[in-house]
C-alpha atoms as a PDB file:
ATOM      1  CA  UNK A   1      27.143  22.205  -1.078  1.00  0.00           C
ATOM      2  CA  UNK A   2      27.350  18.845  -0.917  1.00  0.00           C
ATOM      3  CA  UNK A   3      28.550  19.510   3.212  1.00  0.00           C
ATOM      4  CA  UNK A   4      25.542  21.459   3.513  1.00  0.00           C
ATOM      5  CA  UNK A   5      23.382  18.472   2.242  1.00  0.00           C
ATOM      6  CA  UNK A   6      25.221  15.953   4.671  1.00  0.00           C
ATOM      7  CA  UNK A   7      24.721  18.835   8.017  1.00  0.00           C
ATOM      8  CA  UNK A   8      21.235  19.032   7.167  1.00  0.00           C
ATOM      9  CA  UNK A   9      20.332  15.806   6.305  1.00  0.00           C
ATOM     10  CA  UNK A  10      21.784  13.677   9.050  1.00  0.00           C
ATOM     11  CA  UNK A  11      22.341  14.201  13.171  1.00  0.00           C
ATOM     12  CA  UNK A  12      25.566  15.834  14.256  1.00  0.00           C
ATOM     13  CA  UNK A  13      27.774  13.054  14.911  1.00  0.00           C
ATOM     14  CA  UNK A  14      27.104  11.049  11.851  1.00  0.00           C
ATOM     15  CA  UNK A  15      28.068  14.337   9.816  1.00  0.00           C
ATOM     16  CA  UNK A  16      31.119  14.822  11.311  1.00  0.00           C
ATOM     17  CA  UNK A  17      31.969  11.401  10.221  1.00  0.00           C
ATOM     18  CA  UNK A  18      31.289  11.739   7.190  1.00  0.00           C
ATOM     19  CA  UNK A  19      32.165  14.795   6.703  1.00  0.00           C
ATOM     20  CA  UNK A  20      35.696  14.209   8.207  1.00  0.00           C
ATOM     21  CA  UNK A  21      36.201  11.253   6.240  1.00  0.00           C
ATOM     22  CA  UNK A  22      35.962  13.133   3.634  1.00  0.00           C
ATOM     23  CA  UNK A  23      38.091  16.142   4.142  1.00  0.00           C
ATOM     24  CA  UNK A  24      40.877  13.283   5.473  1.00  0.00           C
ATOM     25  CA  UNK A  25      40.415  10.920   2.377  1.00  0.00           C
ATOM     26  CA  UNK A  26      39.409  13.211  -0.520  1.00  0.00           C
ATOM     27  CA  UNK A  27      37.048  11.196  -3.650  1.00  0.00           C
ATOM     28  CA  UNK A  28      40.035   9.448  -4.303  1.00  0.00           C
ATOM     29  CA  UNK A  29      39.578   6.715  -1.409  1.00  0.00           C
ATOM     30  CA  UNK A  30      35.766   5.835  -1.497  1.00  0.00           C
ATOM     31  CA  UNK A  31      36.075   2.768   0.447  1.00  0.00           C
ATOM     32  CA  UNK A  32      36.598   5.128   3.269  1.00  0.00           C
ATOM     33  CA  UNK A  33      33.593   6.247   2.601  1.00  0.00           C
ATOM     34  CA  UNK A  34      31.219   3.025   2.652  1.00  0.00           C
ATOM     35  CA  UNK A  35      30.843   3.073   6.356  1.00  0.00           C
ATOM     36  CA  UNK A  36      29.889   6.895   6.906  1.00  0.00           C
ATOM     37  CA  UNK A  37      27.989   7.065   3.912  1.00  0.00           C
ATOM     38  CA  UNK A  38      25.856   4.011   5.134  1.00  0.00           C
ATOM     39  CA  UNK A  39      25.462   5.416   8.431  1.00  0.00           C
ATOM     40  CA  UNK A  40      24.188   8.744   6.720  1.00  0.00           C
ATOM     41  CA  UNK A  41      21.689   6.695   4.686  1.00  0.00           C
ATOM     42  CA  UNK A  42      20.103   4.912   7.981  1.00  0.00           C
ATOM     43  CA  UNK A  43      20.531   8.477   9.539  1.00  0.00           C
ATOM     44  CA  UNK A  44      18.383  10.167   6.890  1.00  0.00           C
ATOM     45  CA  UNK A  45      15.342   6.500   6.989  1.00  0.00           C
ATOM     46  CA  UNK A  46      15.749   6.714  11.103  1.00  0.00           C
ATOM     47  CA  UNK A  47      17.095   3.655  11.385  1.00  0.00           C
ATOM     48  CA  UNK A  48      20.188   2.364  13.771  1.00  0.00           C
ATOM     49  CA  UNK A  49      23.728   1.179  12.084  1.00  0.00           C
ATOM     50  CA  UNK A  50      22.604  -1.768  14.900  1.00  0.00           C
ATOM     51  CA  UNK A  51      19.117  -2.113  14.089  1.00  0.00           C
ATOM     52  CA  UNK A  52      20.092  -2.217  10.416  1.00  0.00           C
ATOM     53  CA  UNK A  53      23.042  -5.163  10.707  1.00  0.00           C
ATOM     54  CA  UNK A  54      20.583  -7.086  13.405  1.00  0.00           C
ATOM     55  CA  UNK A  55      18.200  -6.692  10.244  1.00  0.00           C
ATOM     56  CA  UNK A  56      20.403  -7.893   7.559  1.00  0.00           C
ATOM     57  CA  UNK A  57      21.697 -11.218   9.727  1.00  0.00           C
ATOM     58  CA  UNK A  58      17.730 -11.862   9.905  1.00  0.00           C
ATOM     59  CA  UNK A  59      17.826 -10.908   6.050  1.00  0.00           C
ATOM     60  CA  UNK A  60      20.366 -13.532   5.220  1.00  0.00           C
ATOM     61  CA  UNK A  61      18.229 -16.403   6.531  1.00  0.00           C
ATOM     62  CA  UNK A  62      14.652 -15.309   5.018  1.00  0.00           C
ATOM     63  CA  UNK A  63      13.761 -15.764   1.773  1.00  0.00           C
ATOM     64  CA  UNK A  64      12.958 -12.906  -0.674  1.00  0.00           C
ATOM     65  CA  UNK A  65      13.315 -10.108   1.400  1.00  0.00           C
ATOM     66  CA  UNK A  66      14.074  -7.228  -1.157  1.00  0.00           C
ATOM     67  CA  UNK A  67      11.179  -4.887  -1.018  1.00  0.00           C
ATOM     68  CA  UNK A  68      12.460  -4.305   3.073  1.00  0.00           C
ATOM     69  CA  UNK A  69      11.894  -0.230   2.445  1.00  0.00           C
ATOM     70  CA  UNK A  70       8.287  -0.613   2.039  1.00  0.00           C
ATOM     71  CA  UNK A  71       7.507  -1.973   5.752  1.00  0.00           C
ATOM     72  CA  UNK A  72       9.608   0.486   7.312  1.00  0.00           C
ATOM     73  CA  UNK A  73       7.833   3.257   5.663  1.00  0.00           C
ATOM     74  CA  UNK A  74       4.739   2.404   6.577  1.00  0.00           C
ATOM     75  CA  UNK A  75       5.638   1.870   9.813  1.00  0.00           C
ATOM     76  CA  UNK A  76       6.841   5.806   9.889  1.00  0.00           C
ATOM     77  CA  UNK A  77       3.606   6.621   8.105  1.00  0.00           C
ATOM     78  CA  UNK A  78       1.573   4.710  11.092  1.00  0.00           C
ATOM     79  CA  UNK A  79       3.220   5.921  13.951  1.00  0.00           C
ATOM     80  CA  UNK A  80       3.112   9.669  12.235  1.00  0.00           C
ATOM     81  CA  UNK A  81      -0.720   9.395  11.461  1.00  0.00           C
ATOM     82  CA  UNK A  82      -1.822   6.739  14.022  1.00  0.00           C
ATOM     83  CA  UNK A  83      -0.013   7.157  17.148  1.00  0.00           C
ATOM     84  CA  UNK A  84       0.924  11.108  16.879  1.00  0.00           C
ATOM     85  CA  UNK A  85      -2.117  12.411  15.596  1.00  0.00           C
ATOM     86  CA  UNK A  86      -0.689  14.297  12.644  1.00  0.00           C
ATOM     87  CA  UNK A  87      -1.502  15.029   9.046  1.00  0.00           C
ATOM     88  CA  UNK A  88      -0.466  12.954   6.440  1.00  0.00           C
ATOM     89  CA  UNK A  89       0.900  16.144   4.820  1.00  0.00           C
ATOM     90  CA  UNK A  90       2.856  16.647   8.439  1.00  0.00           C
ATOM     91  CA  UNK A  91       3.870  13.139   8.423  1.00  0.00           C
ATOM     92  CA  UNK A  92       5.694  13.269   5.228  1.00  0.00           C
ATOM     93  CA  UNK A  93       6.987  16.470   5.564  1.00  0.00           C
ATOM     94  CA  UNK A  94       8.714  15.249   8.881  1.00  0.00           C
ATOM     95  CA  UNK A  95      12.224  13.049   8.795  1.00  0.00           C
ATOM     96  CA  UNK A  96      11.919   9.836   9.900  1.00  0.00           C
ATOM     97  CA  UNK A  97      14.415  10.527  13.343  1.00  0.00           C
ATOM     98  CA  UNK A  98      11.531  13.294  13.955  1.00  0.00           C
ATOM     99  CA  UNK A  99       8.381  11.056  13.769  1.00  0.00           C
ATOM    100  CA  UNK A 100      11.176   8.264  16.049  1.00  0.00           C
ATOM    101  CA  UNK A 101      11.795  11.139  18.140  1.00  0.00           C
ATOM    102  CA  UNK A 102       8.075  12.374  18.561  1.00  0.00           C
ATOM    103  CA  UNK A 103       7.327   9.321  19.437  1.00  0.00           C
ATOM    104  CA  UNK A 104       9.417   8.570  22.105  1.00  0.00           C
ATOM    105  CA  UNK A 105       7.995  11.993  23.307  1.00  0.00           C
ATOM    106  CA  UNK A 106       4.507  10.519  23.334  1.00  0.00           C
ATOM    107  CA  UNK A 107       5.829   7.070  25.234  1.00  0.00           C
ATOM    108  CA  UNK A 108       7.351   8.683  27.737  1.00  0.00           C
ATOM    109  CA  UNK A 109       4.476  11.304  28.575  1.00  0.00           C
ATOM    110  CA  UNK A 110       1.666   8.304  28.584  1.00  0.00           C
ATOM    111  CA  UNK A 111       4.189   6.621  30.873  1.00  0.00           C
ATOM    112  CA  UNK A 112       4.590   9.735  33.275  1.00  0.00           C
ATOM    113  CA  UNK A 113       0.541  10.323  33.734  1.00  0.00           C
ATOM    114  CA  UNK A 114      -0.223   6.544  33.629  1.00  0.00           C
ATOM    115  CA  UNK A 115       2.945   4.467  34.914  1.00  0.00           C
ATOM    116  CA  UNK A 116       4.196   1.564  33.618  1.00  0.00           C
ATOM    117  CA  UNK A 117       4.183  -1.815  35.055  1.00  0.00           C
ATOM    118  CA  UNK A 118       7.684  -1.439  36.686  1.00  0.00           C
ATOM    119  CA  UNK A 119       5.641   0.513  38.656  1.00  0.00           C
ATOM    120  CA  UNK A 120       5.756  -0.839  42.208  1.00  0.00           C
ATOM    121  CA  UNK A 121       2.512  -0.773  44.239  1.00  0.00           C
ATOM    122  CA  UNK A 122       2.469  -1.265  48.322  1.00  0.00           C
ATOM    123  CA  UNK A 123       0.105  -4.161  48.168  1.00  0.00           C
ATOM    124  CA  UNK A 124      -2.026  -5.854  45.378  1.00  0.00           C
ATOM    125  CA  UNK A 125      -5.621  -3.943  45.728  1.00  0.00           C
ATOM    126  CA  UNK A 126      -7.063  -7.202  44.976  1.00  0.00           C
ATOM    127  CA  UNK A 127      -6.636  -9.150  47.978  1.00  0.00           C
ATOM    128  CA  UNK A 128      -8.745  -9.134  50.845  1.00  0.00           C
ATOM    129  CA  UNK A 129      -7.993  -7.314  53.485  1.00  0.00           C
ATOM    130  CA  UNK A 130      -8.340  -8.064  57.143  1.00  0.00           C
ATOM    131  CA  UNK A 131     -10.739  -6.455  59.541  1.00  0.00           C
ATOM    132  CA  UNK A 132      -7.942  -5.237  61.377  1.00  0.00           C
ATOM    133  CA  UNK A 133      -6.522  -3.513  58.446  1.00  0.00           C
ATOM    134  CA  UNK A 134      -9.586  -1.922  57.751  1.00  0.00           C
ATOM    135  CA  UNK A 135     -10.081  -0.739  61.747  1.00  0.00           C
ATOM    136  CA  UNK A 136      -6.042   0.321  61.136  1.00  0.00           C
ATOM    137  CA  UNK A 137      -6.647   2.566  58.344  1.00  0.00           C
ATOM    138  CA  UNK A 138      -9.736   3.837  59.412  1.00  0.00           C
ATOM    139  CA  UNK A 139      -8.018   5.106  62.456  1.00  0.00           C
ATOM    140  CA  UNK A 140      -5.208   6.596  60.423  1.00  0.00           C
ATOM    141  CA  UNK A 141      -7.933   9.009  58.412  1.00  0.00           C
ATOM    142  CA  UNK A 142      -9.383   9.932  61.657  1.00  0.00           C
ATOM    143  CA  UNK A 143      -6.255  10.970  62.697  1.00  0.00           C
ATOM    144  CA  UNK A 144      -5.551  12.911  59.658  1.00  0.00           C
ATOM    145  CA  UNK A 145      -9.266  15.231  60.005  1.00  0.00           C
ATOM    146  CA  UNK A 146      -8.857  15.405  63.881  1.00  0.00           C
END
C-alpha cells in the first residue's frame, strides 16, 4: 500500500528512489530514508530538491520565515485560477507538478503565436528608411504580382 501511495503520489524517478531505498534498507535504517522521503515531499508541493535548498540558504539569513507553505500555495492557487483559467474546484483538485506543468504548457504556446524577445527581427521597424529602400522594395512586390 504504502508503494502504491509513493507511485501515485510522486513522478517516476523520485519513486524509484524511494521506493528502492526502501526495499535495499528496510524501516530499520531511516536515515536512508531522509533524502528520498524529502524529495517525495517537494515532489508531491511541485517544488525542486534545488529550488527548495536555494530556498532554505535564503531562509537561514531572513528573519521569521516559518509560515513559507502559505506563499507557495497561493502561488499554485494563482497560477491555477489566474493564469490557466480554471476552477477553483479544478485547481485544487490538480497536483501542484500539474498546475507547474500546465503552465509551462501555456508559456510556451503564448511564446509560439507571439515570440519572445530572443526573437531576432531583420531591421528595427522604427527607423527611417531611405528613399531608395522604399523604391527597392517597391520593385521587389512588383516583381512578385508581375
Amino acid at each position: 500500500m504504502i508503494v502504491d501511495i509513493i507511485v501515485e503520489g510522486t513522478d517516476q524517478v523520485t519513486a524509484s528512489k524511494l521506493v528502492n531505498s526502501i526495499s535495499s534498507h528496510g524501516v530499520r535504517e531511516l536515515g536512508a530514508l531522509v533524502e528520498p522521503l524529502s524529495d517525495f515531499a517537494f515532489a508531491l508541493l511541485g517544488i525542486d530538491r534545488k529550488e527548495a535548498e536555494a530556498t532554505s540558504e535564503r531562509v537561514a539569513k531572513t528573519p521569521d520565515t516559518s509560515d513559507w507553505i502559505t506563499p507557495h500555495l497561493e502561488t499554485l492557487f494563482e497560477i491555477g485560477t489566474g493564469w490557466l483559467g480554471w476552477s477553483s474546484a479544478d485547481t485544487w483538485a490538480a497536483t501542484p507538478t500539474e498546475i507547474m506543468i500546465a503552465q509551462r504548457g501555456l508559456i510556451a504556446k503564448l511564446k509560439a503565436i507571439h515570440g519572445t524577445p530572443d526573437d531576432k527581427q531583420e531591421g528595427d521597424p522604427r527607423q527611417p528608411v531611405s528613399p531608395d529602400q522604399v523604391k527597392e522594395g517597391l520593385a521587389t512586390l512588383r516583381g512578385l504580382v508581375l
